[in-house]
C-alpha atoms as a PDB file:
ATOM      1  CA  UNK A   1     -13.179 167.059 111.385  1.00  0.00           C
ATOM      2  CA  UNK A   2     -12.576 165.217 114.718  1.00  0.00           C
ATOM      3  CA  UNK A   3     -14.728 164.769 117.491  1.00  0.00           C
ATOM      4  CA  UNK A   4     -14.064 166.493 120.650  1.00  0.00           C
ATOM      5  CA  UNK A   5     -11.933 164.266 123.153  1.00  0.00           C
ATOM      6  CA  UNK A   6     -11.774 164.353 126.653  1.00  0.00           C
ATOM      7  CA  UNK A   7      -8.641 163.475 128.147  1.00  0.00           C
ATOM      8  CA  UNK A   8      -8.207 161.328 131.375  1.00  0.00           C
ATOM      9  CA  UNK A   9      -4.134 161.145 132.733  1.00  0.00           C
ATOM     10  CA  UNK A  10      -2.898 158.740 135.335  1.00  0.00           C
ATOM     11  CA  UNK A  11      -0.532 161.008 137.058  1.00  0.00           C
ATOM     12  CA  UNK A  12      -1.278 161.869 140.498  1.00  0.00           C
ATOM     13  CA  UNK A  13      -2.339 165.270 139.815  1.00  0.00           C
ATOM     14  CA  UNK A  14      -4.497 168.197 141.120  1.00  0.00           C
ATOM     15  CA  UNK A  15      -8.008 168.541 139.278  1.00  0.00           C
ATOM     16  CA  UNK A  16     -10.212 171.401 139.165  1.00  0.00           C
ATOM     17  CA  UNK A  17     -13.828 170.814 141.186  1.00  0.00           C
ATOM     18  CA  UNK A  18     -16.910 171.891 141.522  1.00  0.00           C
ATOM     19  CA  UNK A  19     -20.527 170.683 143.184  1.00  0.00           C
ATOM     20  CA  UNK A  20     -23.352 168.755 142.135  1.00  0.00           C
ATOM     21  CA  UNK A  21     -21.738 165.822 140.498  1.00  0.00           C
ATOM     22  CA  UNK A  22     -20.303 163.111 142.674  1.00  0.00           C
ATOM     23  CA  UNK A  23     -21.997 161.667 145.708  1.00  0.00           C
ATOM     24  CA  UNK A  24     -21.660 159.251 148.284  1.00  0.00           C
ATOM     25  CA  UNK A  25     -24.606 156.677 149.920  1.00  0.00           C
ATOM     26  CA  UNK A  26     -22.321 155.557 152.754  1.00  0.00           C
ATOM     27  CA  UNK A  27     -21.360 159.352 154.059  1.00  0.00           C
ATOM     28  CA  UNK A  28     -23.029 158.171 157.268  1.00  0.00           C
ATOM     29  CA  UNK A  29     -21.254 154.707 157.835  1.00  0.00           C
ATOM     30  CA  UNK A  30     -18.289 154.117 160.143  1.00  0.00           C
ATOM     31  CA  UNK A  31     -15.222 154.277 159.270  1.00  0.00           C
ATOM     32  CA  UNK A  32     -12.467 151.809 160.433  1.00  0.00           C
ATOM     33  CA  UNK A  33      -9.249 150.679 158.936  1.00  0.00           C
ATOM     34  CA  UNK A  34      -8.633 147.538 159.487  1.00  0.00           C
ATOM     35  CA  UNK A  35      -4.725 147.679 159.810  1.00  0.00           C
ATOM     36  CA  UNK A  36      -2.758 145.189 162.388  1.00  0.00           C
ATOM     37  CA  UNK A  37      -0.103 147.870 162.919  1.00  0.00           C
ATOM     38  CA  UNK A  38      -2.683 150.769 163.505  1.00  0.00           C
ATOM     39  CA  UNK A  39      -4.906 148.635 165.849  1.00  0.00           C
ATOM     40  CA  UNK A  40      -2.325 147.489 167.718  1.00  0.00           C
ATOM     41  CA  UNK A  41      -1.274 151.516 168.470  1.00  0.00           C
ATOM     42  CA  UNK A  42      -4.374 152.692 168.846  1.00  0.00           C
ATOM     43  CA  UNK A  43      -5.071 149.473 172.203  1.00  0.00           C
ATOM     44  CA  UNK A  44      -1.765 150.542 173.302  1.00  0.00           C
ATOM     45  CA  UNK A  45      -2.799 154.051 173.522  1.00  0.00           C
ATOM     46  CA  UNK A  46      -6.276 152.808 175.247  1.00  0.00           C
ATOM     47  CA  UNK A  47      -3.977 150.609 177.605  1.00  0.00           C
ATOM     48  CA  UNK A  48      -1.376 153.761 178.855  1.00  0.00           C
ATOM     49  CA  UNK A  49      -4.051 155.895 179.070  1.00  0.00           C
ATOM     50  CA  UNK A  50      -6.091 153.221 181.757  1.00  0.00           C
ATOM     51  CA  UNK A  51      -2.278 152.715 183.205  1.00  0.00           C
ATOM     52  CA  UNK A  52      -1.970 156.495 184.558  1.00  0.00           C
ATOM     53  CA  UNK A  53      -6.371 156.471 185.591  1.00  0.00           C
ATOM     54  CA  UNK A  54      -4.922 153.672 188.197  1.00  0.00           C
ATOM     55  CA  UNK A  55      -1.837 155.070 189.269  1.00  0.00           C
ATOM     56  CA  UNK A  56      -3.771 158.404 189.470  1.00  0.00           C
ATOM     57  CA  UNK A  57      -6.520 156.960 191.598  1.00  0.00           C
ATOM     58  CA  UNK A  58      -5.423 153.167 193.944  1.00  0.00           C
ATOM     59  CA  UNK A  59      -1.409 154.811 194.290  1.00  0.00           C
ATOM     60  CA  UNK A  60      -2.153 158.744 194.519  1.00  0.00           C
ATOM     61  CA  UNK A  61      -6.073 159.864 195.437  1.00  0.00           C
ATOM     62  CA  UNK A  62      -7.615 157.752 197.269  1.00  0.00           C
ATOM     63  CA  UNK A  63      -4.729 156.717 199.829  1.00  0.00           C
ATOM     64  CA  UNK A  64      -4.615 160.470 200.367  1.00  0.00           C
ATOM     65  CA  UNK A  65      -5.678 162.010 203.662  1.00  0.00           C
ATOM     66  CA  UNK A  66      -6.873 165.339 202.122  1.00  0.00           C
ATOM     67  CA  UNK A  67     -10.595 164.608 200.479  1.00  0.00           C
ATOM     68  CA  UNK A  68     -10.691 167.971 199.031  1.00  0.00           C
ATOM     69  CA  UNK A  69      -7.239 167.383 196.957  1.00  0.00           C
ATOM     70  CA  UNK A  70      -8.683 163.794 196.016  1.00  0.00           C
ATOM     71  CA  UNK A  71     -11.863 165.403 194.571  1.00  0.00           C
ATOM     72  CA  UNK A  72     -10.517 167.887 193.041  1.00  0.00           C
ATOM     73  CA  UNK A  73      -7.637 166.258 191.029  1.00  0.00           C
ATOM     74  CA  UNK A  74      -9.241 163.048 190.501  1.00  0.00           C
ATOM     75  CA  UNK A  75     -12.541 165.328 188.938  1.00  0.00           C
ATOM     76  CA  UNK A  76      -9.961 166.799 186.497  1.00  0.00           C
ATOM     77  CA  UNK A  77      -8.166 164.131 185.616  1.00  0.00           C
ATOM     78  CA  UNK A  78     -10.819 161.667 184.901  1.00  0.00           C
ATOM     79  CA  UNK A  79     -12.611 164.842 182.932  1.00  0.00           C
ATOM     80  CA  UNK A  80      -9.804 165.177 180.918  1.00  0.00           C
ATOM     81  CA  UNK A  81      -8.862 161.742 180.299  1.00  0.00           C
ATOM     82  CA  UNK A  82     -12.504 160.874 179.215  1.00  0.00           C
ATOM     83  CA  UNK A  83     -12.461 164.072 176.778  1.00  0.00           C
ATOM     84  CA  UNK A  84      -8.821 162.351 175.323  1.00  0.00           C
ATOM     85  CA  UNK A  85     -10.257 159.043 174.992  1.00  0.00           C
ATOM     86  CA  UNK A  86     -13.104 160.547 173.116  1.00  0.00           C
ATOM     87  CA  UNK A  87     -11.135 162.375 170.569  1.00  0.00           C
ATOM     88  CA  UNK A  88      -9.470 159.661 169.955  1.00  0.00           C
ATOM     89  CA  UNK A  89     -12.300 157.314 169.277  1.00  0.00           C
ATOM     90  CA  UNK A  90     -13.343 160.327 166.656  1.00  0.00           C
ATOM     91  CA  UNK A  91     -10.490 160.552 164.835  1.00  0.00           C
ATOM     92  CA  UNK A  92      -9.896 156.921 164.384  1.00  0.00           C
ATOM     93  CA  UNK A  93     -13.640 156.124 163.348  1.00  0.00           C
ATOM     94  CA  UNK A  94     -14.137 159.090 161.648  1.00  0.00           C
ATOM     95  CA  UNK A  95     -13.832 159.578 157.769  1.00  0.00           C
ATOM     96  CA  UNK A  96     -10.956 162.003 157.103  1.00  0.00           C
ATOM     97  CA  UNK A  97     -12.420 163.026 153.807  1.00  0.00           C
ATOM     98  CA  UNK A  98     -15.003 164.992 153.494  1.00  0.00           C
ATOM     99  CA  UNK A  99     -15.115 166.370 149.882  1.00  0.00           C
ATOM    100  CA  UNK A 100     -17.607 164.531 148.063  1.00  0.00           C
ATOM    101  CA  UNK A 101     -19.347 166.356 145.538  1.00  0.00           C
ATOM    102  CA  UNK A 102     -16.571 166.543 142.810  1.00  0.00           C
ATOM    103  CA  UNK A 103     -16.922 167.545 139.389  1.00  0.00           C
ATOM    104  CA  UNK A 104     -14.717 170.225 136.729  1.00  0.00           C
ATOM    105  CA  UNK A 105     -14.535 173.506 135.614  1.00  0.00           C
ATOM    106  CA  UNK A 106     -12.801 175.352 133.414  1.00  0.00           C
ATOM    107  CA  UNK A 107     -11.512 178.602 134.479  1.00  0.00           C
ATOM    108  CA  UNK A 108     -10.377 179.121 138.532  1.00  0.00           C
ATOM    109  CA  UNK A 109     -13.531 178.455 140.736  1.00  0.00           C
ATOM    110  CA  UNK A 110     -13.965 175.346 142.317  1.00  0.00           C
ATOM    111  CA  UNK A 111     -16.482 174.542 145.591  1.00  0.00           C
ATOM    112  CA  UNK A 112     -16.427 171.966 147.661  1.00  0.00           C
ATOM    113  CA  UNK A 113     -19.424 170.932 150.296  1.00  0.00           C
ATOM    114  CA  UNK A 114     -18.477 168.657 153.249  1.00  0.00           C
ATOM    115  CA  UNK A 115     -20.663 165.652 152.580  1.00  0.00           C
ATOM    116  CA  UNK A 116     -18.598 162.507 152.902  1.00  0.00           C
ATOM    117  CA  UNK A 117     -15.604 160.592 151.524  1.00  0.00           C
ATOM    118  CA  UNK A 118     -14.107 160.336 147.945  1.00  0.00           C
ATOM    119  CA  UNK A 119     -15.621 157.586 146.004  1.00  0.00           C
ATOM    120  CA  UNK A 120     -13.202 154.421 145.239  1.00  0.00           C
ATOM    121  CA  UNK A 121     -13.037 153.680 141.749  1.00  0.00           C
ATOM    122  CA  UNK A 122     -15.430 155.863 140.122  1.00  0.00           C
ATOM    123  CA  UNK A 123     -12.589 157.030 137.187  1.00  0.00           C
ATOM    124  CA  UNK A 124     -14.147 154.542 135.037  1.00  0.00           C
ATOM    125  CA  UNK A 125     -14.673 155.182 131.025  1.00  0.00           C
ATOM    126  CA  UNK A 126     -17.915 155.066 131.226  1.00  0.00           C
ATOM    127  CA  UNK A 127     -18.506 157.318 134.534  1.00  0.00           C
ATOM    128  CA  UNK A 128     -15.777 159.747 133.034  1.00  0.00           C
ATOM    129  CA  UNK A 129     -18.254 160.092 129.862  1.00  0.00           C
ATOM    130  CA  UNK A 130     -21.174 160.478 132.203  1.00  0.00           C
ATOM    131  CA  UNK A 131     -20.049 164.002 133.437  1.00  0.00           C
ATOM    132  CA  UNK A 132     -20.348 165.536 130.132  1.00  0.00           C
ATOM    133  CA  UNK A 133     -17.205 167.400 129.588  1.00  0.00           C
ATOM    134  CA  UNK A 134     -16.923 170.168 127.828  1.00  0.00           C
ATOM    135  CA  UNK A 135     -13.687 169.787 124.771  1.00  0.00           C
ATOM    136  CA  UNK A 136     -10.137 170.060 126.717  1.00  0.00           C
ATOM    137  CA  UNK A 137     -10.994 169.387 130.122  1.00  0.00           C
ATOM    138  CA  UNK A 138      -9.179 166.929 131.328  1.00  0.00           C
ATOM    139  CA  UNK A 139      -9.668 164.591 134.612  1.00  0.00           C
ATOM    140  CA  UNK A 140      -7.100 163.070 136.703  1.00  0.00           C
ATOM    141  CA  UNK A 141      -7.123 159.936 138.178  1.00  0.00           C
ATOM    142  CA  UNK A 142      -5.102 158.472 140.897  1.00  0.00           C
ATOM    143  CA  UNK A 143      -3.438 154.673 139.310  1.00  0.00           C
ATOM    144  CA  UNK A 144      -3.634 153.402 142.857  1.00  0.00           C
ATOM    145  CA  UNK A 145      -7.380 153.055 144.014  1.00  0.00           C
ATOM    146  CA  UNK A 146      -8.884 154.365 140.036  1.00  0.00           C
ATOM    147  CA  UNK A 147     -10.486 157.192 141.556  1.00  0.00           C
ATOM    148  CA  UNK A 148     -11.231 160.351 140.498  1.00  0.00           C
ATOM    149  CA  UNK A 149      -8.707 162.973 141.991  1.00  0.00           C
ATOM    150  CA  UNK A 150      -9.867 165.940 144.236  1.00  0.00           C
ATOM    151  CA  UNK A 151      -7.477 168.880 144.502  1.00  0.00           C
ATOM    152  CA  UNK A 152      -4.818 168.785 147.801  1.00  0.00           C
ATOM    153  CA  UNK A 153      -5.592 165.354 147.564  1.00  0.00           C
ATOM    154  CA  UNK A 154      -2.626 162.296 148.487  1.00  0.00           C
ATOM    155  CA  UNK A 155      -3.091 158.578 148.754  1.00  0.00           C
ATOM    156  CA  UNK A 156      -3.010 156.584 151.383  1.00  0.00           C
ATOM    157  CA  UNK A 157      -0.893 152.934 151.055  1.00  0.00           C
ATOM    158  CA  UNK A 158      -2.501 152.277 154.664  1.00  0.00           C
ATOM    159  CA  UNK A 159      -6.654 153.659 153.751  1.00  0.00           C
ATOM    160  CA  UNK A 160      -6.211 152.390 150.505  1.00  0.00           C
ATOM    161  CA  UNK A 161      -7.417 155.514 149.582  1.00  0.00           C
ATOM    162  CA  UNK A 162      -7.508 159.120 148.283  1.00  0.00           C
ATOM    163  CA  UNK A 163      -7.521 161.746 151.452  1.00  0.00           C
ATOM    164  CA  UNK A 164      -8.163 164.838 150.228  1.00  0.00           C
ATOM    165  CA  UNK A 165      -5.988 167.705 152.865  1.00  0.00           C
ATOM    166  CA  UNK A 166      -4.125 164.790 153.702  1.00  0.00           C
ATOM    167  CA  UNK A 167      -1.627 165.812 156.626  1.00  0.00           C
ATOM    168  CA  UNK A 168      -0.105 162.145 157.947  1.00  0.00           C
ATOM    169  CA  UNK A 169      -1.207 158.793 158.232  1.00  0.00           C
ATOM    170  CA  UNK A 170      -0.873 158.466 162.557  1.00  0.00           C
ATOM    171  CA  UNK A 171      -0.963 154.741 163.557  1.00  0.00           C
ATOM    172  CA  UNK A 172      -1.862 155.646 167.295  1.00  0.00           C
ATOM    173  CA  UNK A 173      -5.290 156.800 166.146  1.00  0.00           C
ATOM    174  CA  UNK A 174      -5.595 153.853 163.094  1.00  0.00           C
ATOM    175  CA  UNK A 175      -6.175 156.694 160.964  1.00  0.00           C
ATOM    176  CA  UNK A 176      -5.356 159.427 158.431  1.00  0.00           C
ATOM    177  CA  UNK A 177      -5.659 162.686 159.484  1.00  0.00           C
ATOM    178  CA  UNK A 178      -7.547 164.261 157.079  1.00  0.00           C
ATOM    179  CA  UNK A 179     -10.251 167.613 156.334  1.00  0.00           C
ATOM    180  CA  UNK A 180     -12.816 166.064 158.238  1.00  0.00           C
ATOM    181  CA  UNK A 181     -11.382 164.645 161.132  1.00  0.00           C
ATOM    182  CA  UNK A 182      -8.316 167.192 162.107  1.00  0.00           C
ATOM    183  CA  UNK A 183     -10.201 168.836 164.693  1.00  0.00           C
ATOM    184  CA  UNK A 184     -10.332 165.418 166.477  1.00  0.00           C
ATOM    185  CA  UNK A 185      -7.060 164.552 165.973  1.00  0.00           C
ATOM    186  CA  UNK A 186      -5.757 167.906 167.632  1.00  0.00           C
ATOM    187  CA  UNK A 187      -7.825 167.454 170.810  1.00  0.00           C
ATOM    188  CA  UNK A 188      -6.838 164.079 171.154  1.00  0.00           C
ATOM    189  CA  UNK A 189      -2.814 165.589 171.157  1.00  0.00           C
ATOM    190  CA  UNK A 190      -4.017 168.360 173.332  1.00  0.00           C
ATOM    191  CA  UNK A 191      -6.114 166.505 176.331  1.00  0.00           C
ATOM    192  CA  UNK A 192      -3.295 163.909 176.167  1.00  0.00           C
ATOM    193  CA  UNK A 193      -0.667 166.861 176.688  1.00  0.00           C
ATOM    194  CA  UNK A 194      -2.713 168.069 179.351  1.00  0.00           C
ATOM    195  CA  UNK A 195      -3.555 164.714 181.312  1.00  0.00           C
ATOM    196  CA  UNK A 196       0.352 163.961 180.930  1.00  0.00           C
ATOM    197  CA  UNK A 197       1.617 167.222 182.795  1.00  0.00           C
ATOM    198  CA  UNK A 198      -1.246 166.851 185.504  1.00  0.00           C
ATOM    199  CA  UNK A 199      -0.165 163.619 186.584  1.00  0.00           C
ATOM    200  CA  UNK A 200       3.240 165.360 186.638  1.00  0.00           C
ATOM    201  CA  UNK A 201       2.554 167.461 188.675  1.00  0.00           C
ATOM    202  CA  UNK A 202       0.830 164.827 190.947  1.00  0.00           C
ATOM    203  CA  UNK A 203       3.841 162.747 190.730  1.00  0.00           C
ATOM    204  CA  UNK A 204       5.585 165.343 192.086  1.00  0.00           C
ATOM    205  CA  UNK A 205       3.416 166.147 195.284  1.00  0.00           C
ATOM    206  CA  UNK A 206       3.194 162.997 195.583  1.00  0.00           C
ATOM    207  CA  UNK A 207       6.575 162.015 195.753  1.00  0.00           C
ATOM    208  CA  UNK A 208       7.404 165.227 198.158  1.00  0.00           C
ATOM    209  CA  UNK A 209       4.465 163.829 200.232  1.00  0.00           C
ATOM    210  CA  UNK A 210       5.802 159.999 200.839  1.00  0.00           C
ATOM    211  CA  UNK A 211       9.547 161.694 201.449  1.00  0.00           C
ATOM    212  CA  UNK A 212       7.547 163.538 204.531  1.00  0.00           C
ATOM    213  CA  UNK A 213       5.875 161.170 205.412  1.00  0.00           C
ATOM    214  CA  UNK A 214       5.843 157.343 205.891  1.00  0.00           C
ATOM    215  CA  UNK A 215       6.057 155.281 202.548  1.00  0.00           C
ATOM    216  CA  UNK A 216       4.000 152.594 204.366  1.00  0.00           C
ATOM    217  CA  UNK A 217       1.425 155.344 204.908  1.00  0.00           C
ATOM    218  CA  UNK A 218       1.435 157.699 201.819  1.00  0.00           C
ATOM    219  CA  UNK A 219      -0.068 154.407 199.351  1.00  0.00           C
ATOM    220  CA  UNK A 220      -2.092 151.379 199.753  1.00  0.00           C
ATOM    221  CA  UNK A 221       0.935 149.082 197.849  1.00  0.00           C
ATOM    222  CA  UNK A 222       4.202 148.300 199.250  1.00  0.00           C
ATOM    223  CA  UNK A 223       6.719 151.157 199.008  1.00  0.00           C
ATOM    224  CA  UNK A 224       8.704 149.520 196.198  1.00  0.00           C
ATOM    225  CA  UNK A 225       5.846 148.828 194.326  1.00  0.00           C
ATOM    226  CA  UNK A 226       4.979 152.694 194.340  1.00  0.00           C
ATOM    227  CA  UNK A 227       8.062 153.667 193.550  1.00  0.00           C
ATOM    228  CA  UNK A 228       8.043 151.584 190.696  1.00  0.00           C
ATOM    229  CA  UNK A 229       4.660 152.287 189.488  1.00  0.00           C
ATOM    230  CA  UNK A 230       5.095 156.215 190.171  1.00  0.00           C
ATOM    231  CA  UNK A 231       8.388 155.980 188.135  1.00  0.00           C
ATOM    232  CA  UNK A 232       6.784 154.327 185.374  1.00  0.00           C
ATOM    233  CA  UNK A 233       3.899 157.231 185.283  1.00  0.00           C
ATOM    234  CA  UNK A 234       6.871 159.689 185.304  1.00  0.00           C
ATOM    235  CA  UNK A 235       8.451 158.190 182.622  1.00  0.00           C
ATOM    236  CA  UNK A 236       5.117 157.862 180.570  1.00  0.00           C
ATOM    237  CA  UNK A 237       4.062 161.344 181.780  1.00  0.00           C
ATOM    238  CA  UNK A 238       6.659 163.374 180.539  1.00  0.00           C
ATOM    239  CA  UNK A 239       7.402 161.105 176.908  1.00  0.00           C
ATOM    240  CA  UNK A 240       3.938 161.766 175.956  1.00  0.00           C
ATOM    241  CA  UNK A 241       3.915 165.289 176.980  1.00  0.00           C
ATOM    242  CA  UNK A 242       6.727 166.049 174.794  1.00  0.00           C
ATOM    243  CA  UNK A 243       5.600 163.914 172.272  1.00  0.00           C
ATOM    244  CA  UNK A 244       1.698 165.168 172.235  1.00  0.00           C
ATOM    245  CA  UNK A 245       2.675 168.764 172.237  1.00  0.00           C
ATOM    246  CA  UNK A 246       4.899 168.795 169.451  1.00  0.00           C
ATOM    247  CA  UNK A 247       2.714 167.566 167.048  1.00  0.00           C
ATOM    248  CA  UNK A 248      -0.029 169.926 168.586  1.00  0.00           C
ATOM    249  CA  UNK A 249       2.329 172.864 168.010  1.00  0.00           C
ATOM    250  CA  UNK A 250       2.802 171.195 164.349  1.00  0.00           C
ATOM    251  CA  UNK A 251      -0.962 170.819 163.731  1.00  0.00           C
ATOM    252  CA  UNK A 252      -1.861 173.964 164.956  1.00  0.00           C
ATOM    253  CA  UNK A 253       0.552 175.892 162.566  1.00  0.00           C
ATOM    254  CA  UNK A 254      -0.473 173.514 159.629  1.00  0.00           C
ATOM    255  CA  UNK A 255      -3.845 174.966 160.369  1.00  0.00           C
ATOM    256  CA  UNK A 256      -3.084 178.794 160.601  1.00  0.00           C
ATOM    257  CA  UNK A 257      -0.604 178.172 157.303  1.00  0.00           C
ATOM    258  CA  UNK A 258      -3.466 175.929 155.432  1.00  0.00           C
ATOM    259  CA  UNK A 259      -0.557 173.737 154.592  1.00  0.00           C
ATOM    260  CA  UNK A 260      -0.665 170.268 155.326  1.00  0.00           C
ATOM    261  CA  UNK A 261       2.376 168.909 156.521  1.00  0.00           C
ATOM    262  CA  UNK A 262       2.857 166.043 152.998  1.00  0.00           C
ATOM    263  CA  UNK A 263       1.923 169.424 151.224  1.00  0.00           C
ATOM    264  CA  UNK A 264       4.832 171.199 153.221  1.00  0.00           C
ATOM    265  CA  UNK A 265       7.420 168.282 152.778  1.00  0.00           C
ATOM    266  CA  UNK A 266       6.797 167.727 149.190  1.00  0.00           C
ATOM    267  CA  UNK A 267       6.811 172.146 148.671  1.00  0.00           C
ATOM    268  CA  UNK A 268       4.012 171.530 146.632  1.00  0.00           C
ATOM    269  CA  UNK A 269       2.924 174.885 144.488  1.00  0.00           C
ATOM    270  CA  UNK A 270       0.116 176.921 146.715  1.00  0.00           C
ATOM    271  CA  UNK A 271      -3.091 176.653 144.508  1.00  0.00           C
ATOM    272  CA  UNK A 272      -5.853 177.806 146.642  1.00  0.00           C
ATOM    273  CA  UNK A 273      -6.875 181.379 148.126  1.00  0.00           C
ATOM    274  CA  UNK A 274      -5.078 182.368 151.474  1.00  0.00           C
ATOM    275  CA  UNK A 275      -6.513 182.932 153.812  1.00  0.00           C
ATOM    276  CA  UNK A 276      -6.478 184.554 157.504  1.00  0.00           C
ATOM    277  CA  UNK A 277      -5.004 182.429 160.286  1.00  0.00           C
ATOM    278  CA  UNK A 278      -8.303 183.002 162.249  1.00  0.00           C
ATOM    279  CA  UNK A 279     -10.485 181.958 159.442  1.00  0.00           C
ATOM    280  CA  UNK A 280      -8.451 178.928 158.619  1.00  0.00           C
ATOM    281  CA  UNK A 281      -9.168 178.095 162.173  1.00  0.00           C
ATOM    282  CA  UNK A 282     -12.408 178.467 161.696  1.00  0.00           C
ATOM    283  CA  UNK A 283     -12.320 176.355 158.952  1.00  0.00           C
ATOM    284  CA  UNK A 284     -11.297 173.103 160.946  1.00  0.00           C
ATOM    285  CA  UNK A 285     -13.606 173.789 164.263  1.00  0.00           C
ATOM    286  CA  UNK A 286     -16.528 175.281 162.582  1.00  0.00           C
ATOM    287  CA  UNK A 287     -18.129 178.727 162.524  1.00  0.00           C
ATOM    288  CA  UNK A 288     -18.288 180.554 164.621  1.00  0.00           C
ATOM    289  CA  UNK A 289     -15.954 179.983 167.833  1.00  0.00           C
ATOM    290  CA  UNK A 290     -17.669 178.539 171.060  1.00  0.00           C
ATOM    291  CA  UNK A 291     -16.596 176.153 173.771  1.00  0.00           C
ATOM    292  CA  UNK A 292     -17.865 173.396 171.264  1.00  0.00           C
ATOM    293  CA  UNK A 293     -14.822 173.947 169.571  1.00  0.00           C
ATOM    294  CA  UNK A 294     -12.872 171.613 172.957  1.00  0.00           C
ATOM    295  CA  UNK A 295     -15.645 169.291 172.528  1.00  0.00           C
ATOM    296  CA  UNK A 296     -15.030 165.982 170.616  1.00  0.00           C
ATOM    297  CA  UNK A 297     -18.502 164.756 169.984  1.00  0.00           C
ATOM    298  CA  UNK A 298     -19.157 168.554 168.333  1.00  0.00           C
ATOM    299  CA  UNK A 299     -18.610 168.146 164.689  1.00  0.00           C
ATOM    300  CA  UNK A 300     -18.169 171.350 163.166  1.00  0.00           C
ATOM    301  CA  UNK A 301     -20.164 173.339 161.585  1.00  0.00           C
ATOM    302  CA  UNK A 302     -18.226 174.606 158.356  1.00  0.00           C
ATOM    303  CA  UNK A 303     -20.580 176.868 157.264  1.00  0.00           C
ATOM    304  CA  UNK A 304     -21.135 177.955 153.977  1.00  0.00           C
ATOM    305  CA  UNK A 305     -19.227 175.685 151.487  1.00  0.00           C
ATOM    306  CA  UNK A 306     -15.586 176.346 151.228  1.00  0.00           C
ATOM    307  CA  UNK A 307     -14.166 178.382 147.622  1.00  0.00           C
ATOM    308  CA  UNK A 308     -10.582 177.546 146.773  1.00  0.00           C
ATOM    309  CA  UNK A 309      -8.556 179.027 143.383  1.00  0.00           C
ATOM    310  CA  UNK A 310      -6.860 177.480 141.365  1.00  0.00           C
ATOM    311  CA  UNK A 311      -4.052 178.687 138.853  1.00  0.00           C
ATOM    312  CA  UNK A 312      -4.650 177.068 135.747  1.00  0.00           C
END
């Protein structure tokens, strides 16, 4: 008679989970991936952002003669811009996994709490044994970074990793946008598409302002000089506008779909439960909706602990 044998294949696969089995000691440390490429974007990003704050303030605001319009656009601008910055220091340190507690099941059930990141080489023989198995399970394992395999979850060549609701690796936030750190990635896209069309619109005033005026009068530098740098704003304005809101519109509909965008190139076979737009929203921001929601250092509050079905 032969013993039962449990089966562990190298394919990237899908598993079935459940709680209570794998943990993680480091869910509170910081994450950082130390990629040239990715830091590189992410200073950049720091550096255009700090680019339009001086424009905005030594060529437009503070030169101006009205103190109310100086107050009132510089408040919003810098408000905004802090909020953008902010976001994007959460994505980028944040880990973008955040199912932790992965084990197996038989029939369709699987739920996962939001405790941390997926453990790095834990689909060992002897850890695989550990779980206790019951005859014909079998266990997945990704041949990249040996770890055990969450469902809806991709590797990473950049994080060296397994991301489980793995949307895109972005190098402007150093980052993979992930479960746990989408909601910071899509109000980093959004304050930046916001900051981008106010100075726009400053531009603009601005520009109608010096044609009215004197150019010698309407900015502390010489009138080439603000051309230049007003130009330059224009240029950066409106490319990151476009840019920022496109992948907002993209992340957004990812979200109401529950469909990340690897999982949408690749057509991969839906697995889990649909569900509403509204709760899938939920989902990302936390439960229920307040103005904490816009806030980056708000991390959501999922709730009870997610169920996804399988078809097995």
């Amino acid at each position: 008679m032969k013993s039962p044998v449990h089966r562990c294949r190298d394919p990237e696969q899908r598993i079935p989970i459940s709680k209570d089995v794998i943990t993680s000691s480091s869910a509170s440390a910081m994450w950082f991936i130390r990629d040239a490429c990715g830091i590189i974007c992410a200073v950049i990003t720091w550096l255009l952002v700090f680019y339009a704050e001086f424009v905005v303030l030594f060529v437009m605001l503070l030169p101006s003669k009205n103190l109310t319009y100086s107050i009132v656009n510089g408040t919003l601008f810098n408000t905004l811009a802090f909020l953008a910055l902010a976001s994007h220091l959460r994505a980028m340190c944040t880990d973008p996994v955040s199912c932790l507690q992965v084990g197996f099941v038989l029939l369709v059930l699987c739920t996962c709490d939001t405790t941390g990141a997926v453990p790095k080489g834990n689909a060992t023989k002897e850890y695989i044994e550990s779980l206790q198995l019951k005859p014909g399970q079998v266990v997945y394992k990704c041949p990249k970074c040996c770890s055990i395999k969450p469902d809806r979850a991709h590797h990473c060549s950049v994080c060296k990793r397994c991301i489980r609701k793995m949307d895109h690796h972005c190098p402007w936030v150093n980052n993979c946008v992930g479960e746990n750190n989408q909601k910071y990635f899509v109000l980093f896209t959004m304050y930046i598409a916001l900051i981008s069309l106010h100075a726009l619109i400053m531009v603009v005033f601005h520009f109608l302002y010096c044609f009215e005026d004197d150019w010698t009068k309407c900015s502390s530098f010489s009138p080439p000089a603000t051309v230049i740098l007003l130009i330059l704003l224009c240029f950066e304005g409106l490319l990151f506008l476009i840019f920022t809101s496109v992948m907002f519109g993209t992340q957004v509909h990812s979200i109401c779909t529950d469909e990340t965008g690897i999982e949408q190139l690749k057509k991969e076979e839906r697995r889990w439960a649909k569900k509403t737009k509204w709760m899938n929203m939920r989902a990302v921001f936390g439960h229920p909706f307040s103005l904490l929601w816009f806030s980056p250092f708000s991390t959501p509050d999922h709730g009870k602990a997610e169920t996804y079905q399988y078809v097995v």
